[in-house]
Protein backbone atom coordinates (compact mmCIF):
# COMPACT_ATOMS: atom_id res chain seq x y z
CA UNK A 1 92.97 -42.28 0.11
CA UNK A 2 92.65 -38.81 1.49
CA UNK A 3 93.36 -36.93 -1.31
CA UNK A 4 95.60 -33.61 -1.97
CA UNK A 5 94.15 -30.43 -0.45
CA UNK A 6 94.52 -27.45 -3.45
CA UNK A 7 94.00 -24.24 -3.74
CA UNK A 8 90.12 -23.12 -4.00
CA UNK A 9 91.08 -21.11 -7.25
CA UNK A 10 90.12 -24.21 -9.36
CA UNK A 11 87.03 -24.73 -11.50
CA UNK A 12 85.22 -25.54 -8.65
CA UNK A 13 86.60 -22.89 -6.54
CA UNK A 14 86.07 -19.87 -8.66
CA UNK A 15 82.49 -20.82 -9.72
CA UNK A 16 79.55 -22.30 -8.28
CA UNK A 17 76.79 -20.95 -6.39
CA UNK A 18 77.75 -17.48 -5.45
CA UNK A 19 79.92 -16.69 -8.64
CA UNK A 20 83.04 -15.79 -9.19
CA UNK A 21 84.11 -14.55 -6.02
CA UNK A 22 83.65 -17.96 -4.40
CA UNK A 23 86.97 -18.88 -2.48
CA UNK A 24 86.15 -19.66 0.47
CA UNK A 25 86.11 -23.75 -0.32
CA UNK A 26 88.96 -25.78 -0.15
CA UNK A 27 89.02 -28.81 -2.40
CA UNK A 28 90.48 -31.97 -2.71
CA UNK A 29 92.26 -33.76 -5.88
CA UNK A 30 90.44 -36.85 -6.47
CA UNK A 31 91.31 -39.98 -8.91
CA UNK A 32 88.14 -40.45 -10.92
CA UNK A 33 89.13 -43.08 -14.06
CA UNK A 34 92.39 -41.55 -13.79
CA UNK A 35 92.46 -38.38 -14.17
CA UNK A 36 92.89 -36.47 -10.94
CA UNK A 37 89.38 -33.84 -10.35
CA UNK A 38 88.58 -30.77 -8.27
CA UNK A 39 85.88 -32.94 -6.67
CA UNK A 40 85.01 -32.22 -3.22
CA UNK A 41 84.83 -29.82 -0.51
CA UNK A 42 87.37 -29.91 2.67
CA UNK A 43 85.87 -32.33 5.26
CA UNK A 44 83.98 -34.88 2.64
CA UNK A 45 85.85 -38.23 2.83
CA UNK A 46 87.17 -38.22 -0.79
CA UNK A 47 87.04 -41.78 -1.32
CA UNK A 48 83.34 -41.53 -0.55
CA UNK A 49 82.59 -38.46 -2.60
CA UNK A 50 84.21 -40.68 -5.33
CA UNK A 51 81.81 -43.15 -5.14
CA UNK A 52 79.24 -41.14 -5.15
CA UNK A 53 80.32 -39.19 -8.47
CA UNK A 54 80.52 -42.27 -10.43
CA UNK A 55 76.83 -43.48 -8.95
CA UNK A 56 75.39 -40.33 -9.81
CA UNK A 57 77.30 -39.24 -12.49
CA UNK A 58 79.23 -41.69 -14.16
CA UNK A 59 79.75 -39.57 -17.63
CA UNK A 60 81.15 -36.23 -15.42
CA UNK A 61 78.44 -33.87 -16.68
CA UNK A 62 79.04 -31.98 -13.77
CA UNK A 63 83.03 -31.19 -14.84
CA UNK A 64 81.90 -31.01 -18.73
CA UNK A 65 79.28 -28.28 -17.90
CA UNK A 66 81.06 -26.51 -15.52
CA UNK A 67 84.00 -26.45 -18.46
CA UNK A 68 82.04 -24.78 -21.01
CA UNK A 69 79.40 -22.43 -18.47
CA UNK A 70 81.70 -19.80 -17.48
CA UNK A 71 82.49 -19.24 -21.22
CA UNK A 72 79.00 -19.43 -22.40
CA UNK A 73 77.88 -16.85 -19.88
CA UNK A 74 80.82 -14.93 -21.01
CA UNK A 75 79.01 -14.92 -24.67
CA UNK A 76 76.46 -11.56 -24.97
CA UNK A 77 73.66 -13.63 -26.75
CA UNK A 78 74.15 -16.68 -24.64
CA UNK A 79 74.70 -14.88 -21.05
CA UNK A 80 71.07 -16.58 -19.90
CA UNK A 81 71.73 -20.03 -20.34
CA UNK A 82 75.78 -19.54 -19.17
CA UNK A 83 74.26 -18.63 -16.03
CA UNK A 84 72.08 -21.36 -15.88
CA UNK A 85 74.72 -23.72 -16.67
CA UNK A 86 76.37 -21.87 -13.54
CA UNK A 87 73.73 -22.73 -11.19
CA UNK A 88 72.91 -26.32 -12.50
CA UNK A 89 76.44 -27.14 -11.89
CA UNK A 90 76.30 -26.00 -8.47
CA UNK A 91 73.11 -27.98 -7.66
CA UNK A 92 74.35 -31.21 -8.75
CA UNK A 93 77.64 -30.73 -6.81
CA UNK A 94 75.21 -29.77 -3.74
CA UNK A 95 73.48 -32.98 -4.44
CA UNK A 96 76.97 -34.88 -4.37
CA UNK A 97 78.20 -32.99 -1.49
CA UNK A 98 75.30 -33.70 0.08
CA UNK A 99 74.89 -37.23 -0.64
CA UNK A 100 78.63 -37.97 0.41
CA UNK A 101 78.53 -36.76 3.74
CA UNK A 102 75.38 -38.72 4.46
CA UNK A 103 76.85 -41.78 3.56
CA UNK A 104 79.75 -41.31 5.48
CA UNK A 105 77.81 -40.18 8.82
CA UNK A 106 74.53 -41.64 8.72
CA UNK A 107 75.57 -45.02 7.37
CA UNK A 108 77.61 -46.15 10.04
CA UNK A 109 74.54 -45.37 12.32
CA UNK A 110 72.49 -47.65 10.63
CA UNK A 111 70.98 -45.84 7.91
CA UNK A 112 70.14 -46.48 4.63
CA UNK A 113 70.58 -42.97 3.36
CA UNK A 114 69.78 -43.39 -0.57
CA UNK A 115 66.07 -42.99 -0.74
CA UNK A 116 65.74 -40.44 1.69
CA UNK A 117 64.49 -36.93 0.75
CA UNK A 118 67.78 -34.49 0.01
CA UNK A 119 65.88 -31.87 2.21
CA UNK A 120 65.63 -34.34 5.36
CA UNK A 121 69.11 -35.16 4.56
CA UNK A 122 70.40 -31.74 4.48
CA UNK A 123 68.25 -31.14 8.26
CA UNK A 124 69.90 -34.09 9.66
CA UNK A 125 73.22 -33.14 8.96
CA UNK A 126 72.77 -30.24 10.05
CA UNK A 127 71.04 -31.71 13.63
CA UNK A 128 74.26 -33.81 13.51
CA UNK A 129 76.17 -30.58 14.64
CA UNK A 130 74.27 -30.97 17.82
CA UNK A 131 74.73 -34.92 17.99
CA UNK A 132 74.14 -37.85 16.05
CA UNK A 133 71.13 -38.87 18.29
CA UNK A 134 69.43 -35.15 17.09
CA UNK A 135 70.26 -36.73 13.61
CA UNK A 136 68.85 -39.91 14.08
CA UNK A 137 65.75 -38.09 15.36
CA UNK A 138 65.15 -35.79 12.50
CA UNK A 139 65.82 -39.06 10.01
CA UNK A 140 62.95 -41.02 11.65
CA UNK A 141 60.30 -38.82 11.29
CA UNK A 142 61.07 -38.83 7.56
CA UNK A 143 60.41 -42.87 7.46
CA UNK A 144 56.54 -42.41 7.56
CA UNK A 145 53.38 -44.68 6.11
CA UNK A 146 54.23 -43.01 2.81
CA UNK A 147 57.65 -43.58 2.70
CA UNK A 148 57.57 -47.10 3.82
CA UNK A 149 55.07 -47.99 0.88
CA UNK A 150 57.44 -47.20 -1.30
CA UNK A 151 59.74 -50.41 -0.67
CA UNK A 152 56.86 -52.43 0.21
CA UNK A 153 55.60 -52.01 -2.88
CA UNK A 154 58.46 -52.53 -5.12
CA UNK A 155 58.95 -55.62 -3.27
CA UNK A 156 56.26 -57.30 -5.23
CA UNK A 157 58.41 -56.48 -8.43
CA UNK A 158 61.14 -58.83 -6.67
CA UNK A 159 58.64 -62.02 -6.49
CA UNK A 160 56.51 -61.06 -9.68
CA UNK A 161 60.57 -61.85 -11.43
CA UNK A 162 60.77 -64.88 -9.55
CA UNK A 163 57.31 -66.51 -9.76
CA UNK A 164 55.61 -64.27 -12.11
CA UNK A 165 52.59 -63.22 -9.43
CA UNK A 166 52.06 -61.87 -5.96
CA UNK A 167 48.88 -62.71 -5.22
CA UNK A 168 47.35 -63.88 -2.18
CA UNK A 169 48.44 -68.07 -1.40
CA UNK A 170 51.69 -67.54 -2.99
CA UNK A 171 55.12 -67.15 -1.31
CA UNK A 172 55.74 -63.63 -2.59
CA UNK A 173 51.90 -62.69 -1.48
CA UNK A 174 52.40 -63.85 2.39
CA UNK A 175 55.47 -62.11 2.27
CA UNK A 176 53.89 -58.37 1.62
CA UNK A 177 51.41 -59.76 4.26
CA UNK A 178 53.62 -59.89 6.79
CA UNK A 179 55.41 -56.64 6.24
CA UNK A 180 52.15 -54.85 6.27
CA UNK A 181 51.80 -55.76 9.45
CA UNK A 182 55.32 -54.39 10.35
CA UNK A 183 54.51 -51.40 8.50
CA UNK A 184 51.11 -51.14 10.79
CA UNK A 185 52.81 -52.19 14.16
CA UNK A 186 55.40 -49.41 13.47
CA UNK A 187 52.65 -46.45 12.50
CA UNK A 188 50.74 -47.32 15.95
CA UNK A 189 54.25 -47.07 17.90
CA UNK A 190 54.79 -51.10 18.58
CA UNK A 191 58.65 -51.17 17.35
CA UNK A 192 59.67 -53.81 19.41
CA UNK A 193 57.08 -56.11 17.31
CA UNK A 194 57.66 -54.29 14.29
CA UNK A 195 61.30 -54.61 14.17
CA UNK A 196 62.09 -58.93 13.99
CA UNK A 197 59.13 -58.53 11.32
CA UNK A 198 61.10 -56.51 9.08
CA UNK A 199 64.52 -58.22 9.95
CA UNK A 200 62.55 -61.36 8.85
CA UNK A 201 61.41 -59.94 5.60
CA UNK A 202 64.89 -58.79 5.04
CA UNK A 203 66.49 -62.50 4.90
CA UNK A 204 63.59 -64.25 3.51
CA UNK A 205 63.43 -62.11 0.72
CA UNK A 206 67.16 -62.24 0.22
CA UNK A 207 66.89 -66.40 0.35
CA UNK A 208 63.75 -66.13 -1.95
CA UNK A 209 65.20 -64.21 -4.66
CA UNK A 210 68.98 -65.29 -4.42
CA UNK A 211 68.91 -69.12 -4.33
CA UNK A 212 69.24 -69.87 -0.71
CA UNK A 213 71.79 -66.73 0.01
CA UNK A 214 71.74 -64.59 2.54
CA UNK A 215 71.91 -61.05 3.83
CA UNK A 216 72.83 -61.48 7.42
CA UNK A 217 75.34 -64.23 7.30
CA UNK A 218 79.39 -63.60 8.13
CA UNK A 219 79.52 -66.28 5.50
CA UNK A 220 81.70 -64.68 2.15
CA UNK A 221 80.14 -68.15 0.08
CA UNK A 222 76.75 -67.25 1.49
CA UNK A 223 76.40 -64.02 1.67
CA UNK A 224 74.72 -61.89 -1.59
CA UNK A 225 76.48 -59.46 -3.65
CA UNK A 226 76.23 -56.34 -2.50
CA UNK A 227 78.97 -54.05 -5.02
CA UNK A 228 76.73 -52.03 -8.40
CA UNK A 229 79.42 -49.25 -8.12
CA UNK A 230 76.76 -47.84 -10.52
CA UNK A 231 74.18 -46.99 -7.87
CA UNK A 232 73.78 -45.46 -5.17
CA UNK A 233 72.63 -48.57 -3.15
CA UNK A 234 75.32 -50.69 -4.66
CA UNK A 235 78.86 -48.81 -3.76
CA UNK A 236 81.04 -49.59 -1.24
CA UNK A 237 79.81 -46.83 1.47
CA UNK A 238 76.28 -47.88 1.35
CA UNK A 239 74.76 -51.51 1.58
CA UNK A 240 78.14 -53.32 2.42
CA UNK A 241 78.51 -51.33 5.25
CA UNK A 242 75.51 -51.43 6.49
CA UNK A 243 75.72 -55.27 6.52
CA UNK A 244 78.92 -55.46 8.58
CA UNK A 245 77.20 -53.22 11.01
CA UNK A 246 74.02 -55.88 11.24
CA UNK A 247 75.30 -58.52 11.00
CA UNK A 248 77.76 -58.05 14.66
CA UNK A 249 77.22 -60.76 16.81
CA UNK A 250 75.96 -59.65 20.48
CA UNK A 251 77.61 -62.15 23.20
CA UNK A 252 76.25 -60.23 26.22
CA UNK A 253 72.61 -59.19 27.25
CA UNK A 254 72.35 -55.48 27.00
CA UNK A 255 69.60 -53.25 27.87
CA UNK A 256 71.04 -50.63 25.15
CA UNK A 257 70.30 -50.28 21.47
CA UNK A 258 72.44 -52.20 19.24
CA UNK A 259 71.65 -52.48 15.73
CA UNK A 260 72.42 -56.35 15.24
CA UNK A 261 69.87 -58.73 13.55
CA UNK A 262 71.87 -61.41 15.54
CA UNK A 263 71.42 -59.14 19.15
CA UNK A 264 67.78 -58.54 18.72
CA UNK A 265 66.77 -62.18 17.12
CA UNK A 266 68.44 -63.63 20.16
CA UNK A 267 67.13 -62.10 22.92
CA UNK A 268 70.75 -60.53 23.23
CA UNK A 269 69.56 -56.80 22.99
CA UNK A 270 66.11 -55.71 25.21
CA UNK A 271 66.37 -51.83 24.04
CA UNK A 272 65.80 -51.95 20.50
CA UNK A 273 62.44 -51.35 20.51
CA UNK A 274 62.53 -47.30 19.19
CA UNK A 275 60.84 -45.06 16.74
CA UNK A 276 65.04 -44.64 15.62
CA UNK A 277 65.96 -48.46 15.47
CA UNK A 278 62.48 -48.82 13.59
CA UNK A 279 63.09 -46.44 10.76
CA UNK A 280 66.59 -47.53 10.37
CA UNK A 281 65.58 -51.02 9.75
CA UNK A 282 63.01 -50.09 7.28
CA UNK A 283 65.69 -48.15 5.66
CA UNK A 284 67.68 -51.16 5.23
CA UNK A 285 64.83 -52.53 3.72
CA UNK A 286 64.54 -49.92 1.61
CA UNK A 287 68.59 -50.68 0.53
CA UNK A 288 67.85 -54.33 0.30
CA UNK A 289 65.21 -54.44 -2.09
CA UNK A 290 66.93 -51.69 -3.84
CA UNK A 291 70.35 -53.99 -4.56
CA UNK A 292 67.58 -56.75 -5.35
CA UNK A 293 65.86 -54.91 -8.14
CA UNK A 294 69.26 -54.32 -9.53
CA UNK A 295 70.40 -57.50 -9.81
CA UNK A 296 67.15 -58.26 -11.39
CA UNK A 297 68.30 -55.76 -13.99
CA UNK A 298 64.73 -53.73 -13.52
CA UNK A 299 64.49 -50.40 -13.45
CA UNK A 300 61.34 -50.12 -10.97
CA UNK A 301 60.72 -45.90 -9.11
């Protein structure tokens, strides 16, 4: 679904950011829970844009304040907070615009956009203008020591659900073990040894916490669920997608990068071993435990 391309003097179109002289944005009627929304800017894939409003705003603050803000403004007493209202409205669609086009360019790629800093985001699509490579660059020098804790250590709220400790000796312990060292091998610049650890971690933490299913298979019966329309992680434009990107087979020995578990597992692809093809797998990570921790029904920052 593309949508229906409107006229920009909607209640999107005549207020946001700049005020009411604001037309230079085209918008697009979306279907939200049936009722058809000034949602999204000319170029954003509508479909994913949807997806992304009900993740991030599955109540539609963002059309019931931007209702009521020009009217409130329009009030003497209240002028202050209308025009608060204005510019809170047009920060959260930023956010959604922003989010949106991410998923739909830097998802495809490889990347698993929904933990990654708005600001970083908003410089790579930018870069993107230039080519996706310039994107992919300016993505992977986000995916530092810091930002890689952040998965690693959530990961321990994964086993600590399933065996109720992560100590040292136990399954969930070795497991943080070994992607510490992934997480070391990448900081010193050793992706090509960094990279099968984290693919590892991936599955085993999948089969560990899913009874025996799987991230990587082709397999409908054994692969996990991957739909939460509710989160980020969980629509259609984010994890699923990035699993029928890794899981491609590789039939031929390439010297290239190809982002395929199966490729680089099996000795099918030699040039995988980047900064780029690094960070995107420890974004999938990222994803991965994400979807896990959901299904876990924790709510774990």
């Amino acid at each position: 679904m593309r949508g229906d391309v409107i006229s920009p003097k909607g209640m999107w179109g005549l207020r946001g950011a700049g005020g009411a002289g604001v037309g230079t944005r085209v918008y697009l009627l979306v279907d939200i829970d049936g009722g058809k929304k000034q949602v999204a800017r000319s170029g954003i894939d509508p479909e994913i844009f949807k997806q992304v409003a009900l993740a991030l705003d599955p109540k539609d603050n963002i059309g019931l304040w931007d209702e009521h803000s020009a009217f409130i403004a329009s009030i003497p007493l209240f002028r202050r907070e209308g025009k608060q209202m204005v510019a809170a409205v047009a920060q959260m669609r930023d956010l959604h615009e922003t989010a949106a086009r991410s998923f739909e360019h830097f998802t495809p790629r490889g990347w698993g956009v929904t933990n990654i800093g708005v600001p970083t985001q908003k410089d790579a699509l930018e870069a993107l203008d230039q080519s996706g490579e310039a994107a992919d660059v300016v993505l992977a020098a986000a995916i530092d020591g810091t930002w890689i804790d952040r998965p690693i250590n959530r990961m321990k709220y994964v086993y600590k659900a399933l065996y109720g400790e992560t100590h040292l000796g136990t399954i969930g312990g070795k497991r943080w073990e070994l992607v510490r060292k992934a997480r070391a091998l990448h900081l010193d610049g050793n992706y090509d040894a960094a990279i099968p650890l984290i693919l590892n971690t991936i599955e085993g933490l999948v089969a560990d916490s899913q009874e025996g299913k799987l991230f990587f298979t082709g397999s409908d019966r054994r692969m996990i669920d991957m739909i939460e329309p509710t989160t980020l992680v969980g629509m259609a434009c984010s994890l699923r997608v990035l699993h029928a990107l890794y899981k491609r087979g590789v039939n031929e020995t390439t010297t290239e990068c190809v982002m395929s578990r199966h490729g680089i597992m099996h000795g099918r692809v030699l040039g995988y071993g980047t900064q780029v093809a690094s960070a995107k797998c420890w974004t999938l990570y990222d994803a991965v435990v994400d979807i896990l921790i959901t299904r876990q029904g924790r709510v774990v920052v």
